[in-house]
Protein backbone atom coordinates (compact mmCIF):
# COMPACT_ATOMS: atom_id res chain seq x y z
CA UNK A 1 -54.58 -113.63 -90.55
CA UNK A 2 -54.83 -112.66 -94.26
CA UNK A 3 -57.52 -110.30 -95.30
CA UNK A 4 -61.22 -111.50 -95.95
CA UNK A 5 -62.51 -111.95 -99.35
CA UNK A 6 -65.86 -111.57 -99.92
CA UNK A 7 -67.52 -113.38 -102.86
CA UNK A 8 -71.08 -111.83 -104.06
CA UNK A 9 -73.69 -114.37 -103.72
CA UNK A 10 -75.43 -115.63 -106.64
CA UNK A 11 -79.03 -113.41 -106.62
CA UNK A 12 -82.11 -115.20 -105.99
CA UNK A 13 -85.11 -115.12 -109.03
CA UNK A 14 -87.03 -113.15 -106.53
CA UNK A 15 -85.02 -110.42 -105.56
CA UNK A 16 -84.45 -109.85 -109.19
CA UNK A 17 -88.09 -109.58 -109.76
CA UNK A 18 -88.65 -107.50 -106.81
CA UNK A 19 -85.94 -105.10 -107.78
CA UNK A 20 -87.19 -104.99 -111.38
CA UNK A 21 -91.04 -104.32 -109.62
CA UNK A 22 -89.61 -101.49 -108.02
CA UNK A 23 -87.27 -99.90 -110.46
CA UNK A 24 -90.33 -99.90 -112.54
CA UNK A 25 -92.22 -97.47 -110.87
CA UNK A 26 -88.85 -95.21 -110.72
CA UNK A 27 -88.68 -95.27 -114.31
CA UNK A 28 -92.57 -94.23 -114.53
CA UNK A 29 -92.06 -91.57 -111.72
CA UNK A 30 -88.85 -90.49 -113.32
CA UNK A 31 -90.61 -90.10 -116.74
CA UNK A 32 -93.21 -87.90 -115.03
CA UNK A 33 -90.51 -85.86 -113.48
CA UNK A 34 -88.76 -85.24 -116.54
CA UNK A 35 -91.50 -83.83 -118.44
CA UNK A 36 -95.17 -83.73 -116.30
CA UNK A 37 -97.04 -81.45 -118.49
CA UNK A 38 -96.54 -84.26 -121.69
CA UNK A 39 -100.08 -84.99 -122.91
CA UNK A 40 -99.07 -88.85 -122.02
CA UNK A 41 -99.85 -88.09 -118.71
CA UNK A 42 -103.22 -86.64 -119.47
CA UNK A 43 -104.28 -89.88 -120.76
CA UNK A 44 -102.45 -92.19 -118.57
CA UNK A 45 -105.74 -93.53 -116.56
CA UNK A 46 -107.24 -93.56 -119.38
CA UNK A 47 -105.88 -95.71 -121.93
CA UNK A 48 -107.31 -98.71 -123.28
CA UNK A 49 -106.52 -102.62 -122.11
CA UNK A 50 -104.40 -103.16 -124.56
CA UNK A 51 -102.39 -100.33 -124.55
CA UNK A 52 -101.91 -99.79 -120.93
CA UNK A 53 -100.90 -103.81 -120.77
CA UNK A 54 -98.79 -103.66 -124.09
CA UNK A 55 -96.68 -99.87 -122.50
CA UNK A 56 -96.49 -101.56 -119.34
CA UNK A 57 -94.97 -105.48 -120.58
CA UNK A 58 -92.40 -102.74 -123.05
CA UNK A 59 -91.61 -101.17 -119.78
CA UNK A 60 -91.25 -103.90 -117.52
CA UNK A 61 -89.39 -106.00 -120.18
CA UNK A 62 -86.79 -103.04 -120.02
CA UNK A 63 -86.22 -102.89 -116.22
CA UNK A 64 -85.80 -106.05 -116.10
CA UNK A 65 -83.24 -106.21 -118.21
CA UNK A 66 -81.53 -103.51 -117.32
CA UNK A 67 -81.63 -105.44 -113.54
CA UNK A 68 -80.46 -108.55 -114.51
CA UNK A 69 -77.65 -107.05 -116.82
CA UNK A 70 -76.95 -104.82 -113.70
CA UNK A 71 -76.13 -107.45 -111.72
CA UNK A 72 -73.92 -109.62 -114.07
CA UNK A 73 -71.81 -106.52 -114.57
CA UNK A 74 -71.57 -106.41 -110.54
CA UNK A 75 -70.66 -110.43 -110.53
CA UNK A 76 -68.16 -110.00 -113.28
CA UNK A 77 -66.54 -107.06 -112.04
CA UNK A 78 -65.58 -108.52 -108.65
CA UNK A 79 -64.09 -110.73 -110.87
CA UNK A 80 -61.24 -108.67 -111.65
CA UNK A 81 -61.88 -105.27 -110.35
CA UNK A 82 -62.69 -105.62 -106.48
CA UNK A 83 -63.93 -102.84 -104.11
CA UNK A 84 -61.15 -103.69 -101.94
CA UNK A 85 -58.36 -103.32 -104.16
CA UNK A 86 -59.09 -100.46 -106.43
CA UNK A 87 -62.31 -98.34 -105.39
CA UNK A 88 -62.25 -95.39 -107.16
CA UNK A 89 -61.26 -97.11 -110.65
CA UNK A 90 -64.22 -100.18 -110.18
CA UNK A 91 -66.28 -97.09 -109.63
CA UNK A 92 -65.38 -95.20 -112.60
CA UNK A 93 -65.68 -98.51 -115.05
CA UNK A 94 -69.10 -99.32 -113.50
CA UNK A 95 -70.46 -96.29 -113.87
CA UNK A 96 -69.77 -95.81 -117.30
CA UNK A 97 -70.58 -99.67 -118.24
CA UNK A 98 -73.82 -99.23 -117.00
CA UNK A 99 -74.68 -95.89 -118.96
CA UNK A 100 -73.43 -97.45 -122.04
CA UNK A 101 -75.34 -100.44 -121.51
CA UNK A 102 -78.77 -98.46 -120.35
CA UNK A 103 -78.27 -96.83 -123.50
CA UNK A 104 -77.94 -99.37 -125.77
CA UNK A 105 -80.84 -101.16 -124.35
CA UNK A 106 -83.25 -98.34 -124.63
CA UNK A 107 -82.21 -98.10 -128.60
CA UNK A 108 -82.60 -102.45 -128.79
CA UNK A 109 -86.04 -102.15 -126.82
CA UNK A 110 -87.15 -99.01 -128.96
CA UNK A 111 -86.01 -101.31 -132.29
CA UNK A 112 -88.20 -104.21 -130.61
CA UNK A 113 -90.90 -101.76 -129.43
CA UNK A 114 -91.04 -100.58 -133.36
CA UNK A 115 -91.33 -104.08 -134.87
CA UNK A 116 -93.72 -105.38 -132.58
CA UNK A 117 -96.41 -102.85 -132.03
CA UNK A 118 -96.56 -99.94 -134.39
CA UNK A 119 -98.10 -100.27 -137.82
CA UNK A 120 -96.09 -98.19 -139.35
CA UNK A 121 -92.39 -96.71 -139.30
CA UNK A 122 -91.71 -93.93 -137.01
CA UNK A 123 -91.10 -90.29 -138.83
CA UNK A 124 -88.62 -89.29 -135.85
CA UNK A 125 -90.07 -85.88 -135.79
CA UNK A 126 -88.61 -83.22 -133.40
CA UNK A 127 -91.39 -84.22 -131.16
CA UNK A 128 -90.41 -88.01 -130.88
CA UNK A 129 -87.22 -87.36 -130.64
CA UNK A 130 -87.48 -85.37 -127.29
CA UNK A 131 -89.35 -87.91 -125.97
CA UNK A 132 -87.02 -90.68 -127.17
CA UNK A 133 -84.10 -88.49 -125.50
CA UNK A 134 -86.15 -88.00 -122.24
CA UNK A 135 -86.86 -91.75 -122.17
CA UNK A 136 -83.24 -92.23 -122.62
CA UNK A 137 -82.25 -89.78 -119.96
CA UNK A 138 -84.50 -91.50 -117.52
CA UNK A 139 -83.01 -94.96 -118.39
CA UNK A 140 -79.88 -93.77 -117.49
CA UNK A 141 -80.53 -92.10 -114.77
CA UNK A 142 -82.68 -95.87 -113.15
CA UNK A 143 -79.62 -98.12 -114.75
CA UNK A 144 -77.58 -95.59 -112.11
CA UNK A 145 -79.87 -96.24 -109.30
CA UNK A 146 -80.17 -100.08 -109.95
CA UNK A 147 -75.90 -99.52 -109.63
CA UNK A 148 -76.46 -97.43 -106.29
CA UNK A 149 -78.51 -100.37 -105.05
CA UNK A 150 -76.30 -102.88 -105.50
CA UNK A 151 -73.29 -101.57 -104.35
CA UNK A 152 -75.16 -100.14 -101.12
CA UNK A 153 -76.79 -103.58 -100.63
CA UNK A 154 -72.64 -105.25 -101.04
CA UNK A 155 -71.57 -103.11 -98.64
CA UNK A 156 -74.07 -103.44 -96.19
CA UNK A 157 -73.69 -107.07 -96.56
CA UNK A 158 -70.42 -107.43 -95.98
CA UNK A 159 -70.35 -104.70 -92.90
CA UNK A 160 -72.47 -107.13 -91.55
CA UNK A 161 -69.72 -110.20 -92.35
CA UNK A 162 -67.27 -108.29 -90.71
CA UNK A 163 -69.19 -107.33 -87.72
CA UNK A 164 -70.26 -110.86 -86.93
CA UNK A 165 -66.16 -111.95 -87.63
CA UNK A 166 -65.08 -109.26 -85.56
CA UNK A 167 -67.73 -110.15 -82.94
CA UNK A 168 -66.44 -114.35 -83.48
CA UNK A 169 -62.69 -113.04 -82.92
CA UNK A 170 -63.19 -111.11 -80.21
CA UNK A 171 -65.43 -114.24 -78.06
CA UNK A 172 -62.45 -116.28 -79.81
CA UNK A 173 -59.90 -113.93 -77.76
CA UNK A 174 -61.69 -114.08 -74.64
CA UNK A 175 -61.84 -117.98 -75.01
CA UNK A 176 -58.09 -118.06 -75.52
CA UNK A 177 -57.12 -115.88 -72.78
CA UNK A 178 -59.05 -117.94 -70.57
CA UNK A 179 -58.06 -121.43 -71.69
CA UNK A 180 -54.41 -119.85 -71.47
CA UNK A 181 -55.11 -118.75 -67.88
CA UNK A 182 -56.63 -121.79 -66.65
CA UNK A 183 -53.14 -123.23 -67.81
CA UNK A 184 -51.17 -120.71 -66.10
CA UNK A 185 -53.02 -120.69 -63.20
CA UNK A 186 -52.25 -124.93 -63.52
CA UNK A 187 -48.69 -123.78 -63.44
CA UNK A 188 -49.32 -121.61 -60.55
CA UNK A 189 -50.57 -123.97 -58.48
CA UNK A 190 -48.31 -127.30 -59.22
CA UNK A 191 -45.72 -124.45 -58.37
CA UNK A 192 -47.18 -123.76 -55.35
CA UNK A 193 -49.07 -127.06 -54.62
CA UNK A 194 -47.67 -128.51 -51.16
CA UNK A 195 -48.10 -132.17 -51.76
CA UNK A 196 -46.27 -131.14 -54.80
CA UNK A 197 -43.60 -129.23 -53.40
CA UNK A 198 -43.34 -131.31 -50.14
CA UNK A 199 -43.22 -134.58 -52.37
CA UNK A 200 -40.62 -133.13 -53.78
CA UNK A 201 -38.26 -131.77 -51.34
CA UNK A 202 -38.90 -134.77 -49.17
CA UNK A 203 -37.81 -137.02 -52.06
CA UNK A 204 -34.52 -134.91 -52.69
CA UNK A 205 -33.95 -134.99 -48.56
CA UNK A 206 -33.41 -138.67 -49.13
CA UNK A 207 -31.58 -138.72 -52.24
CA UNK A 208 -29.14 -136.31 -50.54
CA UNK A 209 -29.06 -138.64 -47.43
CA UNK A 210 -27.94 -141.81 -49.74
CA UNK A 211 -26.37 -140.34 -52.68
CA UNK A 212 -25.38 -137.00 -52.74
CA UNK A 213 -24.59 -136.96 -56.58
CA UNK A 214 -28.27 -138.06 -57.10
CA UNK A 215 -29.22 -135.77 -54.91
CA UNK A 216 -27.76 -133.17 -57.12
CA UNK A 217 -29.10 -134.34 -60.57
CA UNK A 218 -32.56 -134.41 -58.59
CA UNK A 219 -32.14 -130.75 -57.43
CA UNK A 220 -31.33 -129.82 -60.75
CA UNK A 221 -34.11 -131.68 -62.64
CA UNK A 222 -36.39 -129.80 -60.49
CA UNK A 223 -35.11 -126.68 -60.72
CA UNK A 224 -35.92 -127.36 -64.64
CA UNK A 225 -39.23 -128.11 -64.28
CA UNK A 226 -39.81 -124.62 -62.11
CA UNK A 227 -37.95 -122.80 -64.58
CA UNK A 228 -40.21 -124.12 -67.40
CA UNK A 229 -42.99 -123.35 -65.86
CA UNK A 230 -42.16 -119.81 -64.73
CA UNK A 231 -40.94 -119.13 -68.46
CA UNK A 232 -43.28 -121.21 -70.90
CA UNK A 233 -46.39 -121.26 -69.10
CA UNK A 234 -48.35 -118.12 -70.89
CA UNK A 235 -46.85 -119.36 -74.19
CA UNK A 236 -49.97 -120.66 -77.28
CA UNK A 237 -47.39 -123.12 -78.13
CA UNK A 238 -44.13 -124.23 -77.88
CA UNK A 239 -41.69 -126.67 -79.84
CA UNK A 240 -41.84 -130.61 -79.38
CA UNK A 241 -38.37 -130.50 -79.04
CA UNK A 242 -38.05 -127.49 -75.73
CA UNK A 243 -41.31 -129.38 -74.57
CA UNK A 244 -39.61 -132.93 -74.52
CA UNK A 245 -36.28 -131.05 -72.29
CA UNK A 246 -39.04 -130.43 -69.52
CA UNK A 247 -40.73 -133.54 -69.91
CA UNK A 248 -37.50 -135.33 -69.30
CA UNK A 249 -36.80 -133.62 -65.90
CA UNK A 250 -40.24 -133.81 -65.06
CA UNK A 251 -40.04 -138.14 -65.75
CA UNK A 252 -36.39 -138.08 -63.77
CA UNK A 253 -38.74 -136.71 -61.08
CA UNK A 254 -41.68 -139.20 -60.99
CA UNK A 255 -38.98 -142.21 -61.43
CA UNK A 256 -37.52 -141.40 -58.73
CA UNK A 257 -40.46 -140.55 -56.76
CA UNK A 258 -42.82 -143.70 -58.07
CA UNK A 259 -39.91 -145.75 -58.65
CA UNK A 260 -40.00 -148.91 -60.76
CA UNK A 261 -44.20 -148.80 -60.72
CA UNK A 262 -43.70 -146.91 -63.55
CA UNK A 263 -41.99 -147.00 -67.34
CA UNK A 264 -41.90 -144.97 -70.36
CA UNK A 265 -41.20 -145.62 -73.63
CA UNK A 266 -40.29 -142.58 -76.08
CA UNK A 267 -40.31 -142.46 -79.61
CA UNK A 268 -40.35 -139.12 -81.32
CA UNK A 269 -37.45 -139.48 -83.67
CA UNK A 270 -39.67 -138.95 -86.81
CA UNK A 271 -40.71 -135.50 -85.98
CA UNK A 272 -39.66 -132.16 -87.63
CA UNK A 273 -37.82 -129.82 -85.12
CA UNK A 274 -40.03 -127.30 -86.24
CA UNK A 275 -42.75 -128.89 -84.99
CA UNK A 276 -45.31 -127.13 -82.09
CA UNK A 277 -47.89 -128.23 -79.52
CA UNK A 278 -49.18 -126.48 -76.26
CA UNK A 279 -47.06 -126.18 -73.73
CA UNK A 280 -47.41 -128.23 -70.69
CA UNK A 281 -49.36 -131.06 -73.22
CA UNK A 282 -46.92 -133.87 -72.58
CA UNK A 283 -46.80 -133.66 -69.11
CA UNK A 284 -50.56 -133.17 -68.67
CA UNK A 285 -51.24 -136.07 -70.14
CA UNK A 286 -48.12 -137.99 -67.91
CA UNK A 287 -49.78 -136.73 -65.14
CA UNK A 288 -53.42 -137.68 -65.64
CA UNK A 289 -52.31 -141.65 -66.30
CA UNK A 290 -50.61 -141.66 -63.09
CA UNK A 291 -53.72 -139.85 -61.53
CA UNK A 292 -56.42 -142.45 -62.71
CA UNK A 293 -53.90 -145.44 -62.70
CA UNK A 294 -51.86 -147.96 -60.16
CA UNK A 295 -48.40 -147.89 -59.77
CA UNK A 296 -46.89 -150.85 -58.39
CA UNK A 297 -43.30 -152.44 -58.54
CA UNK A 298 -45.07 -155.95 -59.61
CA UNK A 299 -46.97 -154.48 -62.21
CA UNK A 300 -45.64 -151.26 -63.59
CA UNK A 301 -47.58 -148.57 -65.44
CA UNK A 302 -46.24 -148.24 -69.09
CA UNK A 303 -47.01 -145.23 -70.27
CA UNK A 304 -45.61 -144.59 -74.10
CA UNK A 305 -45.14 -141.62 -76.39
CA UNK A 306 -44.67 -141.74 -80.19
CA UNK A 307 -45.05 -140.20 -83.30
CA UNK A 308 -46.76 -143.31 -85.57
CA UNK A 309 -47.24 -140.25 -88.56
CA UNK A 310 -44.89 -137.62 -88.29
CA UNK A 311 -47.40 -135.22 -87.82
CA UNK A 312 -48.94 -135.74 -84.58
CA UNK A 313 -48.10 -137.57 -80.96
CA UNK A 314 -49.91 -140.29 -79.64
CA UNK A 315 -49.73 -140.32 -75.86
CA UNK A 316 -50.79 -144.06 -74.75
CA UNK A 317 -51.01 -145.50 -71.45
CA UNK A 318 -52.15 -148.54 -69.77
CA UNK A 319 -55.69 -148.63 -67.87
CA UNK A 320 -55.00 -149.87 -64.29
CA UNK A 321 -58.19 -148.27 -62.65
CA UNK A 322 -57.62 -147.35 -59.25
CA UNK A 323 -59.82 -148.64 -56.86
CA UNK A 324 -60.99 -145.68 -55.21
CA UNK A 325 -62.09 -143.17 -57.75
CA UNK A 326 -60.28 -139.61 -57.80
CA UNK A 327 -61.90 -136.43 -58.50
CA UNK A 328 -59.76 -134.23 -61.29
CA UNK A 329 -59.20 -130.62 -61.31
CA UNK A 330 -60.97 -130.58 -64.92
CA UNK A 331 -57.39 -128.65 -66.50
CA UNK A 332 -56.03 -131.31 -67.83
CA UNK A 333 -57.95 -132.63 -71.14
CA UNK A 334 -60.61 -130.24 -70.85
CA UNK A 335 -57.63 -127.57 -71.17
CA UNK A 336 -55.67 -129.19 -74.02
CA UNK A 337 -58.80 -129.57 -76.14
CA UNK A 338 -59.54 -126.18 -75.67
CA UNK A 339 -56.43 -124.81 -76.57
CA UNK A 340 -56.12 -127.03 -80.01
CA UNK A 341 -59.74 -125.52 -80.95
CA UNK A 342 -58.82 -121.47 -80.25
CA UNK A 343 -55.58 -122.18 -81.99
CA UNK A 344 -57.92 -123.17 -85.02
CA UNK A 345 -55.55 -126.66 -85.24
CA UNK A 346 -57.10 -129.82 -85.72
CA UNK A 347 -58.93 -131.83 -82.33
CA UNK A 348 -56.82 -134.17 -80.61
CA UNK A 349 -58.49 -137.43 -80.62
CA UNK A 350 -59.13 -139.32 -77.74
CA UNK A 351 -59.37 -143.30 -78.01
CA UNK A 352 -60.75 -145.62 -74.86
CA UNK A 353 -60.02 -149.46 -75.32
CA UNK A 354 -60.16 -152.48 -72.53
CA UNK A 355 -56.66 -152.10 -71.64
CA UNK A 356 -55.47 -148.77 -73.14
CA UNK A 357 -56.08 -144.86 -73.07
CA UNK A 358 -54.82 -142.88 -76.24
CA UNK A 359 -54.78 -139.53 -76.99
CA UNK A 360 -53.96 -138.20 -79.92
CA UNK A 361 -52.02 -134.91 -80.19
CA UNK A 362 -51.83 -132.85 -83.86
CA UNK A 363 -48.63 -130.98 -84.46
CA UNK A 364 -48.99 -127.45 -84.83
CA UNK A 365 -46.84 -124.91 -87.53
């Protein structure tokens, strides 16, 4: 799994105005701290209407922009400069972006401030100047906080993305290793299943009674189908091409057990040998037709497998209810479904008509 990229959100006209609100009264508090003893101060309650609104709207105006430039510098930086990549250097270039750019906006909102409201042109005495320099200092000091805030607030945001994904993998990992046990513990018990095993045994009995060379491929085919399921049975997924060697041994066995109530017609000549599914799939499937289907000599069950795409395996059989209903174990499509969806593959599709069942079965990488 490559590593996560996290993309900053575009930021809501309301946060921005909260965040200007706030940095706002930093700037005022910072001003105070700077110099508290500044006859400013003295007067602050009591200034007139005007003034208070027209110091306040110069203020704000500032703030504001020094917010909104704040975060396009954080948008455009992630951009090219991630956190993840380089750290220390996105600091480095932040921090002095926004100092220049605090500074440069006190000196365009002092310009502004000059041509709007006083009557006359400044003299830039020594006095002015300090204050100009403290009102500086203080800009640069809130265009650092405003920084602080938003990287804090990026971080904390995506500690929480990667909590909640590490909290989704992990239930996704308990998922899997249950959906794989449920198919091991299938394995176990069609290894272990009597009927199975006694079917089986009694069917090679015979074959060794009338033929003893058939007796000997039988043997064999089912020695196969144990090995496969001692071997591939804990696998995620296996290729079409090892899972279509079992599935052969397993069909010699139900031909020979069901006889000619039964037919198959296989057709996977179009897909890649690279090619993956589940293990187990094929046969599930096989085995779940001739659960919830007849198999008679005068009207066999054709059950086919084919690739109509190249990129997927459409299992098809005949409906031929049987007419006393059979409860299932619930492993067989319930596990294949789940399987596809922890493997984060595409669903398998599953199809219903009057006469046929279909199941569709993606091919995996």
């Amino acid at each position: 799994m490559g590593k996560t990229k996290y993309i900053r959100e575009k930021m809501p006209a309301r946060h921005v105005i909260m965040v200007s609100l706030v940095a706002l009264v930093i700037l005022n508090l910072l001003l105070y701290l700077v110099d508290p003893y500044d006859p400013y101060w003295k007067d602050y309650f009591f200034r007139s209407g005007w003034i208070a609104f027209r110091d306040t709207l110069h203020s704000y105006l500032f703030v504001l922009l020094l917010t909104v430039i704040s975060f396009w510098v954080d948008r455009k930086l992630d951009g090219w400069l991630s956190w993840e990549k380089k750290s220390g250097i996105r600091l480095f270039v932040q921090t002095l972006l926004q100092t220049v750019i605090a500074m440069v906006s006190v000196l365009l909102m002092h310009l502004v401030y000059v041509a709007i409201f006083l009557e006359k042109e400044p003299s830039y005495s020594r006095e002015e100047v300090r204050l100009f320099s403290q009102f500086l200092t203080s800009a640069v000091i809130l265009s650092l906080l405003i920084m602080a805030g938003n990287i804090g607030y990026y971080f904390l945001t995506n500690w929480k993305k990667t909590a909640t994904l590490a909290l989704e993998l992990e239930v996704n990992a308990a998922q899997h290793k249950q959906a794989a046990s449920e198919a091991e513990l299938y394995a176990l018990r069609l290894q272990i299943d009597p009927h199975f095993v006694f079917n089986n045994l009694s069917v090679l009995a015979e074959q060794i009674l009338q033929d003893q060379q058939k007796g000997f491929e039988y043997a064999e085919n089912f020695a196969k189908v144990y090995r496969y399921l001692l071997v591939n049975s804990r696998k995620d997924k296996i290729s079409v091409a090892e899972e279509l060697r079992f599935l052969e041994s397993y069909l010699f066995l139900t031909r020979v057990r069901i006889g000619s109530g039964i037919s198959f017609n296989i057709d996977l000549t179009q897909i890649s040998k690279d090619a993956m599914i589940p293990p187990m799939s094929l046969q599930l499937l096989v085995e779940n037709a001739i659960k919830h289907n007849r198999t008679v000599k005068s009207d066999p069950l054709l059950i086919e497998i084919k690739s109509p795409k190249g990129n997927e395996i459409l299992v098809s059989n005949q409906l031929k209810p049987l007419l006393t209903h059979l409860d299932g174990t619930g492993i067989g499509l319930g596990n294949i479904k789940d399987r596809y969806r922890l493997l984060n593959a595409p669903e398998i599709v599953i199809t219903k008509t009057d006469k046929h069942f279909n199941v569709i079965l993606p091919l995996l990488k």
